[in-house]
PDB file of N, CA and C in Angstrom:
ATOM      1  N   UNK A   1      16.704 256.954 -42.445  1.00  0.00           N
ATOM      2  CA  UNK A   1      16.305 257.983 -41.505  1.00  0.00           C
ATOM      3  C   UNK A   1      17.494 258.865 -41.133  1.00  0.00           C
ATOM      4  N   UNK A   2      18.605 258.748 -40.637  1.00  0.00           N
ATOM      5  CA  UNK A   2      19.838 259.290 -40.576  1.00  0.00           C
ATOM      6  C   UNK A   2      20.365 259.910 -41.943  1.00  0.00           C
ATOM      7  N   UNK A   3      19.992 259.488 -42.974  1.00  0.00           N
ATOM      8  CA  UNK A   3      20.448 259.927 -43.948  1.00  0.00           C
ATOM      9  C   UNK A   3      19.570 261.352 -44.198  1.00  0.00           C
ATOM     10  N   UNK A   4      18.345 261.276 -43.931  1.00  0.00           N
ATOM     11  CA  UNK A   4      17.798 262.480 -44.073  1.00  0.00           C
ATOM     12  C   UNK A   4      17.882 264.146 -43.078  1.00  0.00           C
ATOM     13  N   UNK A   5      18.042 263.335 -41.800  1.00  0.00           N
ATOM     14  CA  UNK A   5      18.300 264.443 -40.851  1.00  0.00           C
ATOM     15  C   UNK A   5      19.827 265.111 -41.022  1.00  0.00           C
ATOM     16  N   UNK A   6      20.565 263.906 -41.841  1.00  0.00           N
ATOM     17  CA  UNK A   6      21.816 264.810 -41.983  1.00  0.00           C
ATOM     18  C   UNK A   6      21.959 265.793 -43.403  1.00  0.00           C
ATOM     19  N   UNK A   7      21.110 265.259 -44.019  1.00  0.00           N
ATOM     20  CA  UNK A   7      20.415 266.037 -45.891  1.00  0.00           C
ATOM     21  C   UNK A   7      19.994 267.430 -45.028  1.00  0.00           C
ATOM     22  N   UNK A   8      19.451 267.136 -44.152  1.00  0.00           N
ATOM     23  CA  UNK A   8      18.421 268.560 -43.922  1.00  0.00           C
ATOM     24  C   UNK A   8      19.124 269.149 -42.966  1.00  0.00           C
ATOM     25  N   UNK A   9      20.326 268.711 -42.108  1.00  0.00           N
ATOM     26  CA  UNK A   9      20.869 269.933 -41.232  1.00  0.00           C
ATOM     27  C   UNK A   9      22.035 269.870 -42.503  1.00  0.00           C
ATOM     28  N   UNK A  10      22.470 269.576 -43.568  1.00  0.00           N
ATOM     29  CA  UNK A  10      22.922 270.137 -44.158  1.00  0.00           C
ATOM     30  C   UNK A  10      22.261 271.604 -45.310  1.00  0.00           C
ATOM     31  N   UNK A  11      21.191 271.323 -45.647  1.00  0.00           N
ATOM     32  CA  UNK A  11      20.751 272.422 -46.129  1.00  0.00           C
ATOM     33  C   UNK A  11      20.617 273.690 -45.275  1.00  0.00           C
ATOM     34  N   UNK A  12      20.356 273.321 -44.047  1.00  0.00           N
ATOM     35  CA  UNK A  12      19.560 274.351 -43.282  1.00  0.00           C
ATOM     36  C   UNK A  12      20.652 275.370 -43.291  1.00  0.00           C
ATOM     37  N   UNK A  13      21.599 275.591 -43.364  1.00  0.00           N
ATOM     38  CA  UNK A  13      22.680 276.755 -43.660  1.00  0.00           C
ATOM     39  C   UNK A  13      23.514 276.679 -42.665  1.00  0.00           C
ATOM     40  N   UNK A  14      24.596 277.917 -42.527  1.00  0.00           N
ATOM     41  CA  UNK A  14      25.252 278.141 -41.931  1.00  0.00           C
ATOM     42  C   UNK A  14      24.826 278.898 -40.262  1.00  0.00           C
ATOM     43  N   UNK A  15      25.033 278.706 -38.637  1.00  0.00           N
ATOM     44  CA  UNK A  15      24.143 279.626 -38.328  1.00  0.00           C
ATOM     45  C   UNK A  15      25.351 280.921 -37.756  1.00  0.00           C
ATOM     46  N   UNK A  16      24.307 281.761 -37.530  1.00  0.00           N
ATOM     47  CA  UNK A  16      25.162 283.737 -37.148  1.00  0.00           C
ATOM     48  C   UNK A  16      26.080 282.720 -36.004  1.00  0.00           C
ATOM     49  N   UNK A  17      27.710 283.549 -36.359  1.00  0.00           N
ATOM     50  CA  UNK A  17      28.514 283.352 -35.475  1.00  0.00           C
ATOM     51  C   UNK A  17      28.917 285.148 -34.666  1.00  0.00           C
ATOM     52  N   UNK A  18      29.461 285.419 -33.706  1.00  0.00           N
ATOM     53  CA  UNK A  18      29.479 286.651 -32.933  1.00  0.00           C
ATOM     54  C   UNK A  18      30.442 286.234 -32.347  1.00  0.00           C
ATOM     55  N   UNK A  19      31.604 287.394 -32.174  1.00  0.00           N
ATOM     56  CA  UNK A  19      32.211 287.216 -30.835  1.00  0.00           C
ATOM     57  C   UNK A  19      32.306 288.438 -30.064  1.00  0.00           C
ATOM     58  N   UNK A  20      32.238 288.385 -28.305  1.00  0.00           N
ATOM     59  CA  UNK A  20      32.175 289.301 -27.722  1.00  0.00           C
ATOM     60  C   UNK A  20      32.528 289.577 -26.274  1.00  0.00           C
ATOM     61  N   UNK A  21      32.307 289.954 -25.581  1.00  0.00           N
ATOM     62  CA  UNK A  21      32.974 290.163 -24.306  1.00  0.00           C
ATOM     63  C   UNK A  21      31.688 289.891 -23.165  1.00  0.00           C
ATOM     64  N   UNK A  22      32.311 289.339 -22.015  1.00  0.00           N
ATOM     65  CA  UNK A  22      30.929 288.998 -21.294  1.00  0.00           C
ATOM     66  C   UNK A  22      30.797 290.143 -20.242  1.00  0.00           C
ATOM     67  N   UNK A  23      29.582 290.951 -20.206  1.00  0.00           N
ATOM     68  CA  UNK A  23      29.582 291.996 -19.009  1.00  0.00           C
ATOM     69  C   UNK A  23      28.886 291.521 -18.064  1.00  0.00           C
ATOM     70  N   UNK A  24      28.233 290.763 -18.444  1.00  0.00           N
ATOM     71  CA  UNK A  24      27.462 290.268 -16.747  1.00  0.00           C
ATOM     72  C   UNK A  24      27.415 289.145 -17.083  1.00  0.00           C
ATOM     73  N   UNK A  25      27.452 288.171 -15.417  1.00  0.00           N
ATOM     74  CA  UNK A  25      26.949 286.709 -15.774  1.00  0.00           C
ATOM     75  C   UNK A  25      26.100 286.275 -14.438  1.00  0.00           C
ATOM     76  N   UNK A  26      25.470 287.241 -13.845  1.00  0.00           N
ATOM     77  CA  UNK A  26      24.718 287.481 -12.577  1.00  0.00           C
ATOM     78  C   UNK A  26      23.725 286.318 -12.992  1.00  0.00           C
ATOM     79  N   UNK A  27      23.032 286.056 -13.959  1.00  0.00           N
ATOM     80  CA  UNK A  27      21.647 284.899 -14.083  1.00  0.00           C
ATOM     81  C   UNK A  27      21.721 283.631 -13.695  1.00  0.00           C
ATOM     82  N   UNK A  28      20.683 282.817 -13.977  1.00  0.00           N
ATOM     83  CA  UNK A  28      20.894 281.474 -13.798  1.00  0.00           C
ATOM     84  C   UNK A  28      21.384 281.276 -15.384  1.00  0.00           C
ATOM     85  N   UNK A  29      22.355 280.320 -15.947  1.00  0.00           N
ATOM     86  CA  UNK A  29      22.339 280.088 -17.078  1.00  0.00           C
ATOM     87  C   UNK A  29      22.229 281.204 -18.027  1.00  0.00           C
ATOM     88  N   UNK A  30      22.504 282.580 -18.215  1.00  0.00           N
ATOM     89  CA  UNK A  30      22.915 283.136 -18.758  1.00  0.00           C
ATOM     90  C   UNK A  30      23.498 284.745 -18.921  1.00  0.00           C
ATOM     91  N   UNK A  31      24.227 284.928 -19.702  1.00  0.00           N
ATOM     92  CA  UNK A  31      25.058 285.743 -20.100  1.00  0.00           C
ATOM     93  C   UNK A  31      24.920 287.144 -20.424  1.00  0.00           C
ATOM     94  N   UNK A  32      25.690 288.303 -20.479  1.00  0.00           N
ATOM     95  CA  UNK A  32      25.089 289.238 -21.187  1.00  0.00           C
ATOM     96  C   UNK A  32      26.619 289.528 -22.613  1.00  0.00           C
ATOM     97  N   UNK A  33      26.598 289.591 -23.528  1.00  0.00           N
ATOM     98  CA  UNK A  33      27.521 289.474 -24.232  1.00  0.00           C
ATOM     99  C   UNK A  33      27.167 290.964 -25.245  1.00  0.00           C
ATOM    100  N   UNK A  34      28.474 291.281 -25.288  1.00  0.00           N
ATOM    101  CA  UNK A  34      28.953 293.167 -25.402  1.00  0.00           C
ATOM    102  C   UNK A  34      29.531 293.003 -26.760  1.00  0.00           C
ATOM    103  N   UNK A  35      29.071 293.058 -27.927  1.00  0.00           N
ATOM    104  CA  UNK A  35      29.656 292.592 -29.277  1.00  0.00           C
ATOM    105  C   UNK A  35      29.821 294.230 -29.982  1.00  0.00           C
ATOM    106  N   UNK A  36      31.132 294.680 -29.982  1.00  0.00           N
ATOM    107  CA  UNK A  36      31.428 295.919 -30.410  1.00  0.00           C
ATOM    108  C   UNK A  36      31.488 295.557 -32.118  1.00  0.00           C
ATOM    109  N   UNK A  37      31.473 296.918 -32.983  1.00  0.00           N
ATOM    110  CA  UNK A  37      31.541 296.499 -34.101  1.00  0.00           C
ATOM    111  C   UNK A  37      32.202 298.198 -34.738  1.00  0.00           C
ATOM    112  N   UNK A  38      32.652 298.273 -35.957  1.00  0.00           N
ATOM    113  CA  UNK A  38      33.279 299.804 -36.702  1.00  0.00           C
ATOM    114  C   UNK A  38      32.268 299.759 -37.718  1.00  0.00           C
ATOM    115  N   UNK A  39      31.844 301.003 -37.738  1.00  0.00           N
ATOM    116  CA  UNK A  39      30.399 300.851 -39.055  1.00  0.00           C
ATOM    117  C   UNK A  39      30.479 302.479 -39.649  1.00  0.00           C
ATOM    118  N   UNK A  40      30.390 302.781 -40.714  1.00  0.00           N
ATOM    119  CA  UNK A  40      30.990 304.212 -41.254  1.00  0.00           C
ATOM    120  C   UNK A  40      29.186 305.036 -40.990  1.00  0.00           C
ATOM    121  N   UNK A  41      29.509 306.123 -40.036  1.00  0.00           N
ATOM    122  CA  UNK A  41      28.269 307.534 -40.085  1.00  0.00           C
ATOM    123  C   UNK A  41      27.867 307.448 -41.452  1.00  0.00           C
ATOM    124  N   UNK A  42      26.557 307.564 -41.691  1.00  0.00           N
ATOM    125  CA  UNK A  42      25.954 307.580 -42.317  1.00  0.00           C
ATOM    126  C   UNK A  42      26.424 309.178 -43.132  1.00  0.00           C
ATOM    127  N   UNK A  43      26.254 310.425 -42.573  1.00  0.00           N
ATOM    128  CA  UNK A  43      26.245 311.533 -42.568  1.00  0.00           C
ATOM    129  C   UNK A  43      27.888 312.460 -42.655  1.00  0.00           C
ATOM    130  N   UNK A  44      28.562 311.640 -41.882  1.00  0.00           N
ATOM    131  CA  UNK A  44      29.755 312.489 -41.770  1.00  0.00           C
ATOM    132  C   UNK A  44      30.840 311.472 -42.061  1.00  0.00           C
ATOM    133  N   UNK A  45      30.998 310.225 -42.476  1.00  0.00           N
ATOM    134  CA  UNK A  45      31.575 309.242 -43.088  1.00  0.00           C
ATOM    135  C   UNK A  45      32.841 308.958 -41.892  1.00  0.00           C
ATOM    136  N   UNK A  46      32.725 309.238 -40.562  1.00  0.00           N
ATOM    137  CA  UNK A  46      33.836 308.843 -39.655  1.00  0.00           C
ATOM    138  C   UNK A  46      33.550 307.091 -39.215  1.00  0.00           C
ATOM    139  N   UNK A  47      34.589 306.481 -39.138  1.00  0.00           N
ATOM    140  CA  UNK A  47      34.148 305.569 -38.409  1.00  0.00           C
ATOM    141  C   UNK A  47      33.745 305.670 -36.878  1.00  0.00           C
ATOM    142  N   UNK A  48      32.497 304.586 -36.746  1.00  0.00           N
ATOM    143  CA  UNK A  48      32.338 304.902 -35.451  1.00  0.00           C
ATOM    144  C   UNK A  48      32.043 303.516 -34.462  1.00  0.00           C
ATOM    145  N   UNK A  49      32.529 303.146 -33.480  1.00  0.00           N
ATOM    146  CA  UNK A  49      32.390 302.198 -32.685  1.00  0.00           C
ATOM    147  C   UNK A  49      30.803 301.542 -31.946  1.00  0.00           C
ATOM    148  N   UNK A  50      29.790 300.898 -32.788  1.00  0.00           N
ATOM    149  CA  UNK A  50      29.222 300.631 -32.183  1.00  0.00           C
ATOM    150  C   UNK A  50      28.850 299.381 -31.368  1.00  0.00           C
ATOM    151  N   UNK A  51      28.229 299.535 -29.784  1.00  0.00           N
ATOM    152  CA  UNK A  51      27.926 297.552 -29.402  1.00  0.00           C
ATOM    153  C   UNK A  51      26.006 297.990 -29.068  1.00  0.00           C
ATOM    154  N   UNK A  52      26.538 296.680 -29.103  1.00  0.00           N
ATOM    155  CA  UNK A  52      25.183 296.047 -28.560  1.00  0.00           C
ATOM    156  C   UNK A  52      25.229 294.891 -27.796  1.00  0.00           C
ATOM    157  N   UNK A  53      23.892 294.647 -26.980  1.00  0.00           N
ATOM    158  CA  UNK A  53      24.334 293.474 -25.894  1.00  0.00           C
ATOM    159  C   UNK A  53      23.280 292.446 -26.150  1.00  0.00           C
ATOM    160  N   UNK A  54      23.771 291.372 -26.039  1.00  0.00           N
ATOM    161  CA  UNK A  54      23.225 289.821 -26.332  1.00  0.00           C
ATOM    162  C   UNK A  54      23.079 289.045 -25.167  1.00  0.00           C
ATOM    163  N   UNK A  55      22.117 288.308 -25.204  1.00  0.00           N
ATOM    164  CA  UNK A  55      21.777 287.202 -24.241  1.00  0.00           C
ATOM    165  C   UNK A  55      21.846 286.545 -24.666  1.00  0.00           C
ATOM    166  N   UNK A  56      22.379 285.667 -23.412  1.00  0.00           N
ATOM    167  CA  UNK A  56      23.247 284.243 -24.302  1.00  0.00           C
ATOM    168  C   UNK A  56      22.571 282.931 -23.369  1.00  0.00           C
ATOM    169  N   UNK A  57      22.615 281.933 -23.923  1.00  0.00           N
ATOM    170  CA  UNK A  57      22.458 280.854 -23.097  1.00  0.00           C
ATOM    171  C   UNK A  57      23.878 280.278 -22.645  1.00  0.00           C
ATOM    172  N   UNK A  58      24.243 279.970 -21.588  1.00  0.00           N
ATOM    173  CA  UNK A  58      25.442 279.320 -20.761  1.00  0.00           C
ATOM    174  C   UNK A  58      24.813 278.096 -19.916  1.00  0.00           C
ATOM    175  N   UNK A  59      25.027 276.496 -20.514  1.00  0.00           N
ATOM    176  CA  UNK A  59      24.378 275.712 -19.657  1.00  0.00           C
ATOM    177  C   UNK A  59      25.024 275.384 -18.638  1.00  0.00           C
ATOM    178  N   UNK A  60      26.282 275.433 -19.000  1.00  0.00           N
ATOM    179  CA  UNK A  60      27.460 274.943 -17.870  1.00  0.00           C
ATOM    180  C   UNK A  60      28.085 276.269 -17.314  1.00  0.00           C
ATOM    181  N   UNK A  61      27.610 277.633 -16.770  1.00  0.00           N
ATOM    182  CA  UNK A  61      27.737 278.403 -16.451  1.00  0.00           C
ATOM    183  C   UNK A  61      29.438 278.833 -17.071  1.00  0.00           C
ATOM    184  N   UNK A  62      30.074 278.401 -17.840  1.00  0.00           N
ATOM    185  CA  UNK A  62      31.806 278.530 -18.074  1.00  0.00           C
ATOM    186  C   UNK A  62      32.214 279.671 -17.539  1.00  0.00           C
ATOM    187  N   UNK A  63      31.156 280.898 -18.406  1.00  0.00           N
ATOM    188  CA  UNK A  63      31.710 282.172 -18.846  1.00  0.00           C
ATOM    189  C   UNK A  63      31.673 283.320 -17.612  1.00  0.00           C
ATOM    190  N   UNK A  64      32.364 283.964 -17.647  1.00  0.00           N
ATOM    191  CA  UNK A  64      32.588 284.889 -16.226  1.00  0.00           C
ATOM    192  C   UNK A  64      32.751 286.481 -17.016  1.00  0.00           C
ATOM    193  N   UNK A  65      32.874 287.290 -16.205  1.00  0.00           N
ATOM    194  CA  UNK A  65      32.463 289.201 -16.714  1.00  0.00           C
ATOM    195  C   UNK A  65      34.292 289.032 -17.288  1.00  0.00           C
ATOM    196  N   UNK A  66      34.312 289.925 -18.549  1.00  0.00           N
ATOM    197  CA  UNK A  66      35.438 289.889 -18.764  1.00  0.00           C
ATOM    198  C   UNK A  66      36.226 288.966 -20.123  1.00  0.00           C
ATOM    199  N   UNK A  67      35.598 287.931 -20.149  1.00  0.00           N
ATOM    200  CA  UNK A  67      35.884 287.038 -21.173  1.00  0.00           C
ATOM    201  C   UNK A  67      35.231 287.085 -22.504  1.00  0.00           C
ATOM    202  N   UNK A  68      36.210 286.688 -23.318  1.00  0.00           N
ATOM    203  CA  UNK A  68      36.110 287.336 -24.632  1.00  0.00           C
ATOM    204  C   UNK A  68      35.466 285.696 -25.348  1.00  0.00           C
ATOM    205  N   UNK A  69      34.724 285.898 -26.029  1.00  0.00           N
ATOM    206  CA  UNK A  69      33.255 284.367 -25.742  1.00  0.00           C
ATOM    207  C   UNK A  69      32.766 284.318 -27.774  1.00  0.00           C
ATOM    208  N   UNK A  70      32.380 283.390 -27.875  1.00  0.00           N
ATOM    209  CA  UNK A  70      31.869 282.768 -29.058  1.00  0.00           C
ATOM    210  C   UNK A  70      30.565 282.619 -29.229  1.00  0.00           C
ATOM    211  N   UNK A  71      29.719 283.382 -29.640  1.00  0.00           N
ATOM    212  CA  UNK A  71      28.366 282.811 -29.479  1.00  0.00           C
ATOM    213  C   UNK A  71      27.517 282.614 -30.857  1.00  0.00           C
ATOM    214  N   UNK A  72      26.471 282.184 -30.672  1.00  0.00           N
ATOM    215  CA  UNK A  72      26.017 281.210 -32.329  1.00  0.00           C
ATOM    216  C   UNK A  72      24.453 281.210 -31.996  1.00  0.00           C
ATOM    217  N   UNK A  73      23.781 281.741 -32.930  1.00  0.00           N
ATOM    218  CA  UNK A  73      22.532 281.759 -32.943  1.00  0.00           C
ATOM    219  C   UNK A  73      21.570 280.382 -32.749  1.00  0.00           C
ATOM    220  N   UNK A  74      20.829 280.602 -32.099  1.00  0.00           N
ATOM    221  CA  UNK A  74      19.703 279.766 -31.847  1.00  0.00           C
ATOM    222  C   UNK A  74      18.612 280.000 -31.571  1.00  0.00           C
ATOM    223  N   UNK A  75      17.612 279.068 -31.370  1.00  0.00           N
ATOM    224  CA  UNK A  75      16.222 279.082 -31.238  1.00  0.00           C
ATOM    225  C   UNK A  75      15.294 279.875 -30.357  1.00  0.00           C
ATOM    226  N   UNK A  76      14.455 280.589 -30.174  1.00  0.00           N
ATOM    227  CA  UNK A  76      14.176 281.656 -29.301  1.00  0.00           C
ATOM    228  C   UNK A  76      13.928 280.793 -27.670  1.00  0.00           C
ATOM    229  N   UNK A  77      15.194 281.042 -26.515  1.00  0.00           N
ATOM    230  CA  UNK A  77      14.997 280.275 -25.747  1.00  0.00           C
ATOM    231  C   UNK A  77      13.795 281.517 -24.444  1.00  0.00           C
ATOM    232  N   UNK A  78      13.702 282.325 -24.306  1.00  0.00           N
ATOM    233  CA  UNK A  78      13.231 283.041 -23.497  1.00  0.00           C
ATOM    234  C   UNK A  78      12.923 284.197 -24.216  1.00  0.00           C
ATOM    235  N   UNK A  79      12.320 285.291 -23.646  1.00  0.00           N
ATOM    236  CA  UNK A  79      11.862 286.570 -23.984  1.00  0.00           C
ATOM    237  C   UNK A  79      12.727 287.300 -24.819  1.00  0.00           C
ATOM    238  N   UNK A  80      14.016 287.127 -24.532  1.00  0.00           N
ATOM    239  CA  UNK A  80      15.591 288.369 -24.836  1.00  0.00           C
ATOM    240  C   UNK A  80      16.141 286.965 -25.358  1.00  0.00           C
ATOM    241  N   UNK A  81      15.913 285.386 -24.751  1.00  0.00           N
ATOM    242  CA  UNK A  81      17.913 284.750 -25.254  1.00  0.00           C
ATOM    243  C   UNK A  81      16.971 284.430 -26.597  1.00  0.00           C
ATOM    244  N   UNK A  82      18.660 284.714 -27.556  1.00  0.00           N
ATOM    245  CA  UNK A  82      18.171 283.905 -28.935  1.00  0.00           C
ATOM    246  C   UNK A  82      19.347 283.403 -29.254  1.00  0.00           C
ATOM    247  N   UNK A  83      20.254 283.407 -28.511  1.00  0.00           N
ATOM    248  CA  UNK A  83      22.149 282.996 -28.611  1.00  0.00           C
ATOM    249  C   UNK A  83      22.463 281.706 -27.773  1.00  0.00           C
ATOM    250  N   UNK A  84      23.171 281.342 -27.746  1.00  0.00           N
ATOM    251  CA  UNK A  84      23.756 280.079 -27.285  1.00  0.00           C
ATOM    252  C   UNK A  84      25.444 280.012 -27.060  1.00  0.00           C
ATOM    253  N   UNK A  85      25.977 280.238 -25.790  1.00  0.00           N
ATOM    254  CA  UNK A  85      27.342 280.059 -25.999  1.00  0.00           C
ATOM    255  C   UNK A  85      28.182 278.568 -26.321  1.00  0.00           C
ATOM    256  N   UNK A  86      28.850 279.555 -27.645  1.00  0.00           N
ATOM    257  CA  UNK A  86      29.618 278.332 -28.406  1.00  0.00           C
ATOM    258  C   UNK A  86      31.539 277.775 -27.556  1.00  0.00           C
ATOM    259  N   UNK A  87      32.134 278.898 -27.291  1.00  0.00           N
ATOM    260  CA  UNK A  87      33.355 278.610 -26.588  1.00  0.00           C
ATOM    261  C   UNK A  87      33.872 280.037 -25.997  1.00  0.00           C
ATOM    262  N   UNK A  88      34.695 279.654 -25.082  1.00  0.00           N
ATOM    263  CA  UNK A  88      35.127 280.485 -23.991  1.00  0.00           C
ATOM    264  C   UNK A  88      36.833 280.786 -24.815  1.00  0.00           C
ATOM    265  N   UNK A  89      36.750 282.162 -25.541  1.00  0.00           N
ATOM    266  CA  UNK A  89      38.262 281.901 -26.272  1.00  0.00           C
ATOM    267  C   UNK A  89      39.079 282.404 -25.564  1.00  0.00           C
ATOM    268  N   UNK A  90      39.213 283.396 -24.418  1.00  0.00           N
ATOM    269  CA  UNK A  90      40.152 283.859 -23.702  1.00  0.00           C
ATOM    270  C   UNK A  90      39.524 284.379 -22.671  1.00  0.00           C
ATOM    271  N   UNK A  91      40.108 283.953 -20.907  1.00  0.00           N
ATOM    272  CA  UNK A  91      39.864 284.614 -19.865  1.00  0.00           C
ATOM    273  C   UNK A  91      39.635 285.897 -19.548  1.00  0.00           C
ATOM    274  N   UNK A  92      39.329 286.411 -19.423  1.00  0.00           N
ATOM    275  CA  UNK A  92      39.344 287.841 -18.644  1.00  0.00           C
ATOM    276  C   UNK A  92      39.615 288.139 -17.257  1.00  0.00           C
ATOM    277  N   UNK A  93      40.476 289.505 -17.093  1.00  0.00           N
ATOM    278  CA  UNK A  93      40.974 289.475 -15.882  1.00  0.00           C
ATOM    279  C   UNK A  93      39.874 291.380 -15.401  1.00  0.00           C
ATOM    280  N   UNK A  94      39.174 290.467 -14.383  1.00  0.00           N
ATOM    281  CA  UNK A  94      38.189 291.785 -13.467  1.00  0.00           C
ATOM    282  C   UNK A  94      38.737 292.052 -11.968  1.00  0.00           C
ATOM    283  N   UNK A  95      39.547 293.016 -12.342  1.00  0.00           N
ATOM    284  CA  UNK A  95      40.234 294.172 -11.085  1.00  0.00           C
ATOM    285  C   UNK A  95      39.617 293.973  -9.764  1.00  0.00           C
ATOM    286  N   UNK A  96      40.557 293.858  -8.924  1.00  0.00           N
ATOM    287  CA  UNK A  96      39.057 294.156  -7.412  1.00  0.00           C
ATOM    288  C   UNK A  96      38.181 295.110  -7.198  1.00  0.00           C
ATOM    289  N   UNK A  97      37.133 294.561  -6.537  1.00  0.00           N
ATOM    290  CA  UNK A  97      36.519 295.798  -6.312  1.00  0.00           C
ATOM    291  C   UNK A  97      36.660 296.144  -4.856  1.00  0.00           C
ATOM    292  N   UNK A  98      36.543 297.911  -5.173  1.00  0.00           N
ATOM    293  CA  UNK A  98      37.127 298.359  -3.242  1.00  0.00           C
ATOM    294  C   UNK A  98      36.065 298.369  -2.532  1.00  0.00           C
ATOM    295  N   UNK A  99      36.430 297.643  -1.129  1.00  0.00           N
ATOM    296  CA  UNK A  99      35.476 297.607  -0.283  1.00  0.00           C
ATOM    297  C   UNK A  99      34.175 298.604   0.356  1.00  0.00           C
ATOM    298  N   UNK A 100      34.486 299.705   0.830  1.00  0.00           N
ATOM    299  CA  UNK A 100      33.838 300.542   1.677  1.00  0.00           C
ATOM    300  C   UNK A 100      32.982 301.137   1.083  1.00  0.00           C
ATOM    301  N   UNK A 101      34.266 302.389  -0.291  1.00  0.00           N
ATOM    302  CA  UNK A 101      33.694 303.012  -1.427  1.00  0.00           C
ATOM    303  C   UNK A 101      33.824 304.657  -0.310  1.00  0.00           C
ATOM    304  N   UNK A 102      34.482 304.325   0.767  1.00  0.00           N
ATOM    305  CA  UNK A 102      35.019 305.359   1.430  1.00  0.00           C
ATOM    306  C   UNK A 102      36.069 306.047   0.718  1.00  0.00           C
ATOM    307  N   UNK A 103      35.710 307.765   0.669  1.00  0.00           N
ATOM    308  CA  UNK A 103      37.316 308.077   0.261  1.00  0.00           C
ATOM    309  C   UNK A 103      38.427 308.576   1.641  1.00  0.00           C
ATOM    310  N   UNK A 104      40.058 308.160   1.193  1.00  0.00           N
ATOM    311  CA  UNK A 104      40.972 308.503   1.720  1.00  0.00           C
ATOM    312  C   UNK A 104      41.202 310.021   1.844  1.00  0.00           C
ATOM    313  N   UNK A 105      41.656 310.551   3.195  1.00  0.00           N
ATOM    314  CA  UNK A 105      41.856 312.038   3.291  1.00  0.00           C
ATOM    315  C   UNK A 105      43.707 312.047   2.189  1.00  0.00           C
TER     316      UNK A 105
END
């Protein structure tokens, strides 16, 4: 029996790895993850910077706005998550924010 479940998560492949930056972590258990990428215009052949944003699952809440994060595809957990965070590779540092939002004369 062990011999087979490990036959078959060996076939089952490799799964999508991503890495990206976390912009929000306001949810219960999860993430919003900002995965920039360079992809050449179709039309005018410049490179151009595009992201997109991912929902992630975080069970142990780790990840905070700012941190640059590992995430790995998985099973459709909700409406939007289909990601799963894999590791937290570097902190991020988020500036204060100013109180009032009054301006100084």
């Amino acid at each position: 029996m062990a011999t087979e479940t490990q036959s078959a998560a060996d076939t089952r492949g490799e799964r999508t790895v991503l890495t990206g930056k976390v912009t929000s972590a306001k949810m219960e258990k999860t993430i919003v993850v900002e995965v920039a990428r360079l992809v050449q215009h179709n039309k005018y052949r410049r490179v151009v910077r595009i992201a997109k944003k991912f929902y992630a699952h975080d069970e142990k809440r780790e990840a905070k706005p700012g941190d640059t994060v590992r995430i790995v595809a998985s099973r459709p957990l909700s409406k939007l998550k289909r990601w799963r965070l894999k590791e937290v590779l570097t902190r991020g540092r988020v500036g204060p924010v100013s109180g009032t939002g009054e301006r100084k004369p």
